[in-house]
PDB file of N, CA and C in Angstrom:
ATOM      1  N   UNK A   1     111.443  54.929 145.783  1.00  0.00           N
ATOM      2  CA  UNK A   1     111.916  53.931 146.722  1.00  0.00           C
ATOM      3  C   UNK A   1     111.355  52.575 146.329  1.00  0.00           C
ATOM      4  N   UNK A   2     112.014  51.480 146.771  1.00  0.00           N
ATOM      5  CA  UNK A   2     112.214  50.420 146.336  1.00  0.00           C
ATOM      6  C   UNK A   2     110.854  49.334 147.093  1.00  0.00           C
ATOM      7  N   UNK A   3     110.404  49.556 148.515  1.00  0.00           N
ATOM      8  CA  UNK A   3     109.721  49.429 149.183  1.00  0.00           C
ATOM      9  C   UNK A   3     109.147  50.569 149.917  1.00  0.00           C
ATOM     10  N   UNK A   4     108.029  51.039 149.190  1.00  0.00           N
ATOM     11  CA  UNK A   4     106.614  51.730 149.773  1.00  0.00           C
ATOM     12  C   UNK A   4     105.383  51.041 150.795  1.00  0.00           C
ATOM     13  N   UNK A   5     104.681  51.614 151.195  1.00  0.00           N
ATOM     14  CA  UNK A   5     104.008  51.128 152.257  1.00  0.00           C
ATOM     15  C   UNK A   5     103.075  50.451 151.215  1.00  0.00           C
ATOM     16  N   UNK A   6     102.356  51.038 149.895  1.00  0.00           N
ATOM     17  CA  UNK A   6     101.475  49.943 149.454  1.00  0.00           C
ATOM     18  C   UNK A   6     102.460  48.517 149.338  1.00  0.00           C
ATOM     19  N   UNK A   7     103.623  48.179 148.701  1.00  0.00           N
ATOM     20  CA  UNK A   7     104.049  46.819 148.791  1.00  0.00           C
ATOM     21  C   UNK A   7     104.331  46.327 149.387  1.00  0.00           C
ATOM     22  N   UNK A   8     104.559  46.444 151.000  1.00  0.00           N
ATOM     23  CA  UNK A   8     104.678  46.406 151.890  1.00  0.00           C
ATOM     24  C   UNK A   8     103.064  45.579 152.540  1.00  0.00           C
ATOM     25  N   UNK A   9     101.771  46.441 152.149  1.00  0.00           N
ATOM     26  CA  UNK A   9     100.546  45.971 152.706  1.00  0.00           C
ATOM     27  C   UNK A   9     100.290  44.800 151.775  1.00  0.00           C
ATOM     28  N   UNK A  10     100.978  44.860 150.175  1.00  0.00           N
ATOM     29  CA  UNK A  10     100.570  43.624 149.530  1.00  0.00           C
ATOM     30  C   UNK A  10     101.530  42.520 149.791  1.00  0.00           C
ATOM     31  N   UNK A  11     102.185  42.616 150.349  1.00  0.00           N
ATOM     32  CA  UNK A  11     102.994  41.375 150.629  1.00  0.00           C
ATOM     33  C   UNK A  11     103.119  40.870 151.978  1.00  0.00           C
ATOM     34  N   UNK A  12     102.227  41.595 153.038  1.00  0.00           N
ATOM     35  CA  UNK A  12     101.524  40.999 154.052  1.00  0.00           C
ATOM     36  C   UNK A  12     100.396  40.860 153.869  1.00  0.00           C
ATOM     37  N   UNK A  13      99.184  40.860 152.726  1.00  0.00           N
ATOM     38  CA  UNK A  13      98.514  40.645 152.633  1.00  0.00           C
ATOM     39  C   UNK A  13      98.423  39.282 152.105  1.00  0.00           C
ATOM     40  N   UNK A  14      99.100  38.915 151.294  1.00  0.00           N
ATOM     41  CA  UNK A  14      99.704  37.783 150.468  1.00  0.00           C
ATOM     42  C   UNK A  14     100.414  36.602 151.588  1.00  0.00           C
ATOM     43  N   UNK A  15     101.118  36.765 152.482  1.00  0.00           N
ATOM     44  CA  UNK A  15     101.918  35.910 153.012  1.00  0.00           C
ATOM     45  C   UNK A  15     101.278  35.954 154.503  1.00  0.00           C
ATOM     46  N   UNK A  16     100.839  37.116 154.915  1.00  0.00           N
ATOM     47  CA  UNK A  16     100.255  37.282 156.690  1.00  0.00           C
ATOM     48  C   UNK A  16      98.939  36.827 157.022  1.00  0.00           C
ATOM     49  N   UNK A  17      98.282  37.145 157.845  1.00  0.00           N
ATOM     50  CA  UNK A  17      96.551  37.120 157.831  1.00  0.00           C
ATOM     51  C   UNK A  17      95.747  38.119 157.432  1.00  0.00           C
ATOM     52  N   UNK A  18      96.532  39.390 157.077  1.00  0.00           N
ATOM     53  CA  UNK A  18      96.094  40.597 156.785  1.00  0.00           C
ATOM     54  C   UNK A  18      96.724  41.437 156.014  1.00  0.00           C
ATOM     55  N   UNK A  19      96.592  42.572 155.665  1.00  0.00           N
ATOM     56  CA  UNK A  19      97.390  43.363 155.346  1.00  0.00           C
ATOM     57  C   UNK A  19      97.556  44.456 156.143  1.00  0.00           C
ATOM     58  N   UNK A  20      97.376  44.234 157.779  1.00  0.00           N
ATOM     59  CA  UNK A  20      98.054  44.772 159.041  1.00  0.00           C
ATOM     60  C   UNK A  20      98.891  43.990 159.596  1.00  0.00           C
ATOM     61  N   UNK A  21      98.959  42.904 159.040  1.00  0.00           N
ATOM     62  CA  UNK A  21      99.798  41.332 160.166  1.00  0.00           C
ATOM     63  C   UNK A  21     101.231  41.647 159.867  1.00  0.00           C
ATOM     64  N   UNK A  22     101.829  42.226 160.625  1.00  0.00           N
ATOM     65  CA  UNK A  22     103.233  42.461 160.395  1.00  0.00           C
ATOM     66  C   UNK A  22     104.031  41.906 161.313  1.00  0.00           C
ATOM     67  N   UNK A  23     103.605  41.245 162.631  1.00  0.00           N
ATOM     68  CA  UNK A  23     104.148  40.723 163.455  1.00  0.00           C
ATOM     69  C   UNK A  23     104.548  39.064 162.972  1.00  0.00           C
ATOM     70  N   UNK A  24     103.197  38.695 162.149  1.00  0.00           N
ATOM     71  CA  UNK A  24     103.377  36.751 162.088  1.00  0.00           C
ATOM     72  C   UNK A  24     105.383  36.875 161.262  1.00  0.00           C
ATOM     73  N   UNK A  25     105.225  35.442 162.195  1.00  0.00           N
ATOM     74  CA  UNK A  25     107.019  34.859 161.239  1.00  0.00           C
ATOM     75  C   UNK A  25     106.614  34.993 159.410  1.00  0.00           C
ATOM     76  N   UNK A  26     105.347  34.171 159.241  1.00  0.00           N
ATOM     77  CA  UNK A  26     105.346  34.183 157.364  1.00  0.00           C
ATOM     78  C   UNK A  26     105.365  35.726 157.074  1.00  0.00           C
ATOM     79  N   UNK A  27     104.791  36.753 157.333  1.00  0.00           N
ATOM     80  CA  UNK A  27     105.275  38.091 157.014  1.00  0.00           C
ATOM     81  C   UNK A  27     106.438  38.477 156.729  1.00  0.00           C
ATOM     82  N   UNK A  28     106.975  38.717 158.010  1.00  0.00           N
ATOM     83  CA  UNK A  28     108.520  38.892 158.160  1.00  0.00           C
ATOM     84  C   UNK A  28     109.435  38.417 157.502  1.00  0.00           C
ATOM     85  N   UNK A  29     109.506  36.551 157.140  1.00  0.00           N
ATOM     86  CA  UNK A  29     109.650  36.101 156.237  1.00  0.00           C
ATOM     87  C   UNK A  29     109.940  36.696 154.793  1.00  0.00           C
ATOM     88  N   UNK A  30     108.844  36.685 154.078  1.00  0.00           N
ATOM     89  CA  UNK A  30     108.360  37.129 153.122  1.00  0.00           C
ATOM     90  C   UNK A  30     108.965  38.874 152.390  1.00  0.00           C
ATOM     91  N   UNK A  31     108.865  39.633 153.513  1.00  0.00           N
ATOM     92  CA  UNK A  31     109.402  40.785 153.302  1.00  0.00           C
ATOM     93  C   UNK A  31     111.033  41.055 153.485  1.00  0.00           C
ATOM     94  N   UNK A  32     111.638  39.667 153.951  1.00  0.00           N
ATOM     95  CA  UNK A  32     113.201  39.873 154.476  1.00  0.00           C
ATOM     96  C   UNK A  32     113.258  38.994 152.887  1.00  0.00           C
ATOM     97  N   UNK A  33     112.387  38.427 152.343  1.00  0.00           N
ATOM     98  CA  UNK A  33     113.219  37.547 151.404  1.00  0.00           C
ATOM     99  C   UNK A  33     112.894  38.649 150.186  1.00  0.00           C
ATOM    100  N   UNK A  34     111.969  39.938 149.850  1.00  0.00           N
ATOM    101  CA  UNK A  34     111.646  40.751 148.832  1.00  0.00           C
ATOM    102  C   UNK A  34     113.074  41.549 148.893  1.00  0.00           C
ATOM    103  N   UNK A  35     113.343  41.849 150.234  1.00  0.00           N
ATOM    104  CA  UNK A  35     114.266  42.775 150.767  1.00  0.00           C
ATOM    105  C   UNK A  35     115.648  42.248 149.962  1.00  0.00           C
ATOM    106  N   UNK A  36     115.574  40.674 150.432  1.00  0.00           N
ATOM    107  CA  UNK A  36     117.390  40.100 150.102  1.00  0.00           C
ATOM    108  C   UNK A  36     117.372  40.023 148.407  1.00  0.00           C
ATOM    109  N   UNK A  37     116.270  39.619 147.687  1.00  0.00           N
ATOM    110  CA  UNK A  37     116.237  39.515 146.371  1.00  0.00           C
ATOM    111  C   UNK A  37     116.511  41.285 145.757  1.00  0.00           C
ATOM    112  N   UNK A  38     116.048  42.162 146.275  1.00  0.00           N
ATOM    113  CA  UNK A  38     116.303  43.470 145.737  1.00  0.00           C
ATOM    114  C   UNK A  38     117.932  43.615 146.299  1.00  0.00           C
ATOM    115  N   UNK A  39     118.276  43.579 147.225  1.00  0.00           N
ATOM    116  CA  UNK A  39     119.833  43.746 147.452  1.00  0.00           C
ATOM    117  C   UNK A  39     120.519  43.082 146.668  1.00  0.00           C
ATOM    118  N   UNK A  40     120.496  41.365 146.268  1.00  0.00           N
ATOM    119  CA  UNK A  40     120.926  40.989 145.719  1.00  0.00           C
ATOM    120  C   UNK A  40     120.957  41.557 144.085  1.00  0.00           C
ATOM    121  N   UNK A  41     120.117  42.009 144.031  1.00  0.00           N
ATOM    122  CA  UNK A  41     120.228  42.493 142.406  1.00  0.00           C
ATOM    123  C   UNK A  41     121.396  43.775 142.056  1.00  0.00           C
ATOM    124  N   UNK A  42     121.110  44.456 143.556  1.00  0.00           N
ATOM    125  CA  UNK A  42     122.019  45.741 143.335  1.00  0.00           C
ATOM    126  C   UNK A  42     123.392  45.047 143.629  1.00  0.00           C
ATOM    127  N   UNK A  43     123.186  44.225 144.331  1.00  0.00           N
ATOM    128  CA  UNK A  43     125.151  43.862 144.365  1.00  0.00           C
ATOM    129  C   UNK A  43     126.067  43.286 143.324  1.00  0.00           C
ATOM    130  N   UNK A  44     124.695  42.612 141.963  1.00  0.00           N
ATOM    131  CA  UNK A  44     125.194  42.071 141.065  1.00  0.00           C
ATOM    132  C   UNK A  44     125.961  43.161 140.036  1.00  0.00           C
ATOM    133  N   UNK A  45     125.267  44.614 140.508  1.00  0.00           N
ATOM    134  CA  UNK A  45     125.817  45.816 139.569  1.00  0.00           C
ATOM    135  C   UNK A  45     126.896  46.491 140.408  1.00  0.00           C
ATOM    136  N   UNK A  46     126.950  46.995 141.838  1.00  0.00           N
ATOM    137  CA  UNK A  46     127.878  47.401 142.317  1.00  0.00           C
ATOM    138  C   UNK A  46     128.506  46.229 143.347  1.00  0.00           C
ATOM    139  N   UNK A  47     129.196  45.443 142.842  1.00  0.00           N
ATOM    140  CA  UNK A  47     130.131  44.652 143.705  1.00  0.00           C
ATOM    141  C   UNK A  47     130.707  45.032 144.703  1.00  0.00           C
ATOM    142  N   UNK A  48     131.356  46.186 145.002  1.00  0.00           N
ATOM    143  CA  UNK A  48     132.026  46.623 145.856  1.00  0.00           C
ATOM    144  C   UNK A  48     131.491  47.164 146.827  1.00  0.00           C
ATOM    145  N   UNK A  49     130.157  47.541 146.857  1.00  0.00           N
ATOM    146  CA  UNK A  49     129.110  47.846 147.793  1.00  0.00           C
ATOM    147  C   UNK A  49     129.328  46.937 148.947  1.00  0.00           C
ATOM    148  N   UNK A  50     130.261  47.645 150.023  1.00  0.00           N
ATOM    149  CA  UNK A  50     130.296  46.537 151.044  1.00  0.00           C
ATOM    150  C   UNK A  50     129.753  46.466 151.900  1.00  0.00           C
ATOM    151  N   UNK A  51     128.799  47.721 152.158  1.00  0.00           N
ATOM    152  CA  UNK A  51     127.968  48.024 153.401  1.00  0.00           C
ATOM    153  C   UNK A  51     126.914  47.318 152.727  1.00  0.00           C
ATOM    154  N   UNK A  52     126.747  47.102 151.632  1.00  0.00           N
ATOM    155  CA  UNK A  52     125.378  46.624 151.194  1.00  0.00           C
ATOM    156  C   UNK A  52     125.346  45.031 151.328  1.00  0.00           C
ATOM    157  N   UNK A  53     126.742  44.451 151.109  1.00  0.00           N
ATOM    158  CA  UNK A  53     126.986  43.521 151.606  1.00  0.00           C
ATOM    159  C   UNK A  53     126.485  42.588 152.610  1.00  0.00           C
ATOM    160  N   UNK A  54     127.143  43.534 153.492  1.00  0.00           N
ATOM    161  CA  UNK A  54     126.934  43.027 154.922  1.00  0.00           C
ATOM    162  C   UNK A  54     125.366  43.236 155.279  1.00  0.00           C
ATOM    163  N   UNK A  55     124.927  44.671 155.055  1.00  0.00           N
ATOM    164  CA  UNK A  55     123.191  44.242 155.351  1.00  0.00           C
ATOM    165  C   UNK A  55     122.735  43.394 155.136  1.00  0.00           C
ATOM    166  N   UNK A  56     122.758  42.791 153.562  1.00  0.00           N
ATOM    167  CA  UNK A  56     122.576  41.478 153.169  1.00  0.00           C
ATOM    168  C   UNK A  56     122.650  39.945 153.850  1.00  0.00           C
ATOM    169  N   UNK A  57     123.633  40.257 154.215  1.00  0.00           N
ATOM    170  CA  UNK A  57     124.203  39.160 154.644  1.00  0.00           C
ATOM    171  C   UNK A  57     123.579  38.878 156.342  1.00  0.00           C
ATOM    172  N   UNK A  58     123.167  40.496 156.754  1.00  0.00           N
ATOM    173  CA  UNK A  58     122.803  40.051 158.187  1.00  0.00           C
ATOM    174  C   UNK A  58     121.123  39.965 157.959  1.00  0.00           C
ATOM    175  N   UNK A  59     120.810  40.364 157.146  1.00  0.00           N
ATOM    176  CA  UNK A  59     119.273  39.804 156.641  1.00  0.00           C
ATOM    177  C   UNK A  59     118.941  38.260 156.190  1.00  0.00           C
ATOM    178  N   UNK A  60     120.000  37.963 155.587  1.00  0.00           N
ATOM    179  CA  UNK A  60     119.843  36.090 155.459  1.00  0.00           C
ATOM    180  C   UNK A  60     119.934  35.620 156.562  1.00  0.00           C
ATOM    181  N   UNK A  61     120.612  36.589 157.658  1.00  0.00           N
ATOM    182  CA  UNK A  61     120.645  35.225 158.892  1.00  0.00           C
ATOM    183  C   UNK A  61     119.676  35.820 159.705  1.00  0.00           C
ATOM    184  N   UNK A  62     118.876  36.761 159.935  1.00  0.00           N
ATOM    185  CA  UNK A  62     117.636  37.162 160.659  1.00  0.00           C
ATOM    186  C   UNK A  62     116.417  36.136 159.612  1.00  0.00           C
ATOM    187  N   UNK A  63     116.268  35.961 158.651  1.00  0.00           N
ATOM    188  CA  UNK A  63     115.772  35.059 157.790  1.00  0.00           C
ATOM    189  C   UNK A  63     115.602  33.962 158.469  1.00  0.00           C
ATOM    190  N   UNK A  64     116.658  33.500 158.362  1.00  0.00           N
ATOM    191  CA  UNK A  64     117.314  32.141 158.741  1.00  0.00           C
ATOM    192  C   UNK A  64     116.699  31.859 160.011  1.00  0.00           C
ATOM    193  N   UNK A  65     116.923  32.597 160.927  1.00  0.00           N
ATOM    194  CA  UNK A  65     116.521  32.594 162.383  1.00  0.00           C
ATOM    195  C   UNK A  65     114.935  32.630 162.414  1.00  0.00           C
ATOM    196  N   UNK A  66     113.871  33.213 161.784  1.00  0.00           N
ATOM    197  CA  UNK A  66     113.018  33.229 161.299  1.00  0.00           C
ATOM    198  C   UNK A  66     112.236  31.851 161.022  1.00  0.00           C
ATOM    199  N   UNK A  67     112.814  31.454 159.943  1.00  0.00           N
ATOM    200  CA  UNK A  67     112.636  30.077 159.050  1.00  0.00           C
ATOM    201  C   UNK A  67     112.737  29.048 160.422  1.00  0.00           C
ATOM    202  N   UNK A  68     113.987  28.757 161.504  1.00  0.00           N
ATOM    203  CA  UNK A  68     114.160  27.828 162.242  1.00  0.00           C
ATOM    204  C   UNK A  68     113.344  28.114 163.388  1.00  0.00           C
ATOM    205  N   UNK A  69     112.608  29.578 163.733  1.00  0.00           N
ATOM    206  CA  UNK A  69     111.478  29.230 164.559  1.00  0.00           C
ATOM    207  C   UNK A  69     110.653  28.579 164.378  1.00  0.00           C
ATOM    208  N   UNK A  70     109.924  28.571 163.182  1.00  0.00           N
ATOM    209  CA  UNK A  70     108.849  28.309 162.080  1.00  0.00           C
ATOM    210  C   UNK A  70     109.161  26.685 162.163  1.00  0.00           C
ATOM    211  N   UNK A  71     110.241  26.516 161.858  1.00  0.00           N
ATOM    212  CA  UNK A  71     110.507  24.405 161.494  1.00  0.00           C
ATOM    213  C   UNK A  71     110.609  24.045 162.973  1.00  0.00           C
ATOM    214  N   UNK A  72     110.766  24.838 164.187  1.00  0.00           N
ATOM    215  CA  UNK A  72     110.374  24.222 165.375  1.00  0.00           C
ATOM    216  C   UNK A  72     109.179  24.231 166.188  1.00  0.00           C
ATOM    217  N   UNK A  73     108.751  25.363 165.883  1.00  0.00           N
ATOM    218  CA  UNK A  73     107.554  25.547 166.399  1.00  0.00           C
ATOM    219  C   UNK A  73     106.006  24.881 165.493  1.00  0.00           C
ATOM    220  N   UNK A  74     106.068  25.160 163.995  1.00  0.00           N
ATOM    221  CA  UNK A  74     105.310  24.764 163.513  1.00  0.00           C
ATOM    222  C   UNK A  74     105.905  24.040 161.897  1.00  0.00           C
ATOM    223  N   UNK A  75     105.672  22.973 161.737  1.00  0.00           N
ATOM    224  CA  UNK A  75     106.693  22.290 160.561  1.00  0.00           C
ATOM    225  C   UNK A  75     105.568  22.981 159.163  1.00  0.00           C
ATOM    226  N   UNK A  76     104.434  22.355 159.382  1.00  0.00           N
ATOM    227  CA  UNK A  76     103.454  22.809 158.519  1.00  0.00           C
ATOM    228  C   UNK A  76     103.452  24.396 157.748  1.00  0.00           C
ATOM    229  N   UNK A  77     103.306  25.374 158.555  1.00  0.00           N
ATOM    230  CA  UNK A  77     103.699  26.227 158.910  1.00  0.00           C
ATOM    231  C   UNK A  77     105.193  26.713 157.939  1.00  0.00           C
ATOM    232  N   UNK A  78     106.214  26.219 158.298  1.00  0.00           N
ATOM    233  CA  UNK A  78     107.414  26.430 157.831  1.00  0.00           C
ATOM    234  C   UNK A  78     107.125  25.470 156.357  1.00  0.00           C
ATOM    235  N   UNK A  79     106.788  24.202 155.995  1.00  0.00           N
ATOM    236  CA  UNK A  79     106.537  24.534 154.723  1.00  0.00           C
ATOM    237  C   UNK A  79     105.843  24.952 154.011  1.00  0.00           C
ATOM    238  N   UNK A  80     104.327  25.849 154.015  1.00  0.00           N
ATOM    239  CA  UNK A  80     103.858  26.192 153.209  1.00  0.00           C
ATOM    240  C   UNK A  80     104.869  27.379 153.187  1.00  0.00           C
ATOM    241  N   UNK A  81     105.616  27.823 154.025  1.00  0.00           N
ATOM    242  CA  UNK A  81     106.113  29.729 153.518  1.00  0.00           C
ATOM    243  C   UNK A  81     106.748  29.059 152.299  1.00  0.00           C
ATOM    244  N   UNK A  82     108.090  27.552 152.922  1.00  0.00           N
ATOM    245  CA  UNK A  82     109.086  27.273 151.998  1.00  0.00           C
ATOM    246  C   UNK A  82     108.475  27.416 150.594  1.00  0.00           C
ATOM    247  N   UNK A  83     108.020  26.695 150.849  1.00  0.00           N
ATOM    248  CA  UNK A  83     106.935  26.271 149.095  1.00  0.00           C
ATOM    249  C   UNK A  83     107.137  27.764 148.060  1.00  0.00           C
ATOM    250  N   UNK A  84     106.296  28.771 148.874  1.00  0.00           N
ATOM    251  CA  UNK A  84     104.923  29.879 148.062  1.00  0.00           C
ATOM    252  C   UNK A  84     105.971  30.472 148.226  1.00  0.00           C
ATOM    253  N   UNK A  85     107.293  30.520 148.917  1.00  0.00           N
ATOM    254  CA  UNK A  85     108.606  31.805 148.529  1.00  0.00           C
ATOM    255  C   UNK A  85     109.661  30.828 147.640  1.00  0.00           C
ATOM    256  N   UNK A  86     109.296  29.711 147.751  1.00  0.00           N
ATOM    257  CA  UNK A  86     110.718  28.745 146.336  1.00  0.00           C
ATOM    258  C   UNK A  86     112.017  29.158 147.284  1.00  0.00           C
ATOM    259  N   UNK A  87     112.266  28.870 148.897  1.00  0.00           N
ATOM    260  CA  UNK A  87     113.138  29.188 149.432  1.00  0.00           C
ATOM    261  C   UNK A  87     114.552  27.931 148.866  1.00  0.00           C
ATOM    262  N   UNK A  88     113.750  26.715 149.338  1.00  0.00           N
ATOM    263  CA  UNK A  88     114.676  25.405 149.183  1.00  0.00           C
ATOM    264  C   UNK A  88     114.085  24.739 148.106  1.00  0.00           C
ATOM    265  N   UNK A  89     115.051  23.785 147.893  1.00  0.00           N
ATOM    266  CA  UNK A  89     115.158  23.204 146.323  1.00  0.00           C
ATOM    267  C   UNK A  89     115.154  21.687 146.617  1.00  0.00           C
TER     268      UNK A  89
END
């Protein structure tokens, strides 16, 4: 499997306060954007994957929703994730 619980603890360890912090937005973050970059790779091989599609697609906008708590609630905050994930350009 593609996501195990160790990469899972290293990439809230990396982006959260811990490597139990699974609740903070930069977590969640972080693991929806490991998530969309691995989907995206498989869709580049099976195109027609439409269920995979759409997961995709409803993961960029739980992302998204994510990201615009973060730029309202805390700007700072919302850019260091931007930065250390290379979200925006």
């Amino acid at each position: 499997m593609y996501l195990d619980k160790a990469k899972k603890q290293e990439i809230f360890g990396q982006y959260g306060k811990s490597t139990t912090d699974t609740g903070s937005a930069e977590a969640q973050i972080a693991l929806f954007s490991y998530r969309i970059a691995h989907l995206t790779e498989h869709l580049k091989k099976n195109r027609k994957d439409h269920n995979t599609a759409r997961s995709l697609t409803m993961m960029v906008g739980k992302r998204r929703k994510l990201l615009k708590y973060l730029y309202v609630n805390d700007i700072n905050r919302y850019r260091t994730i931007v930065k250390a994930l290379g979200l925006r350009k």
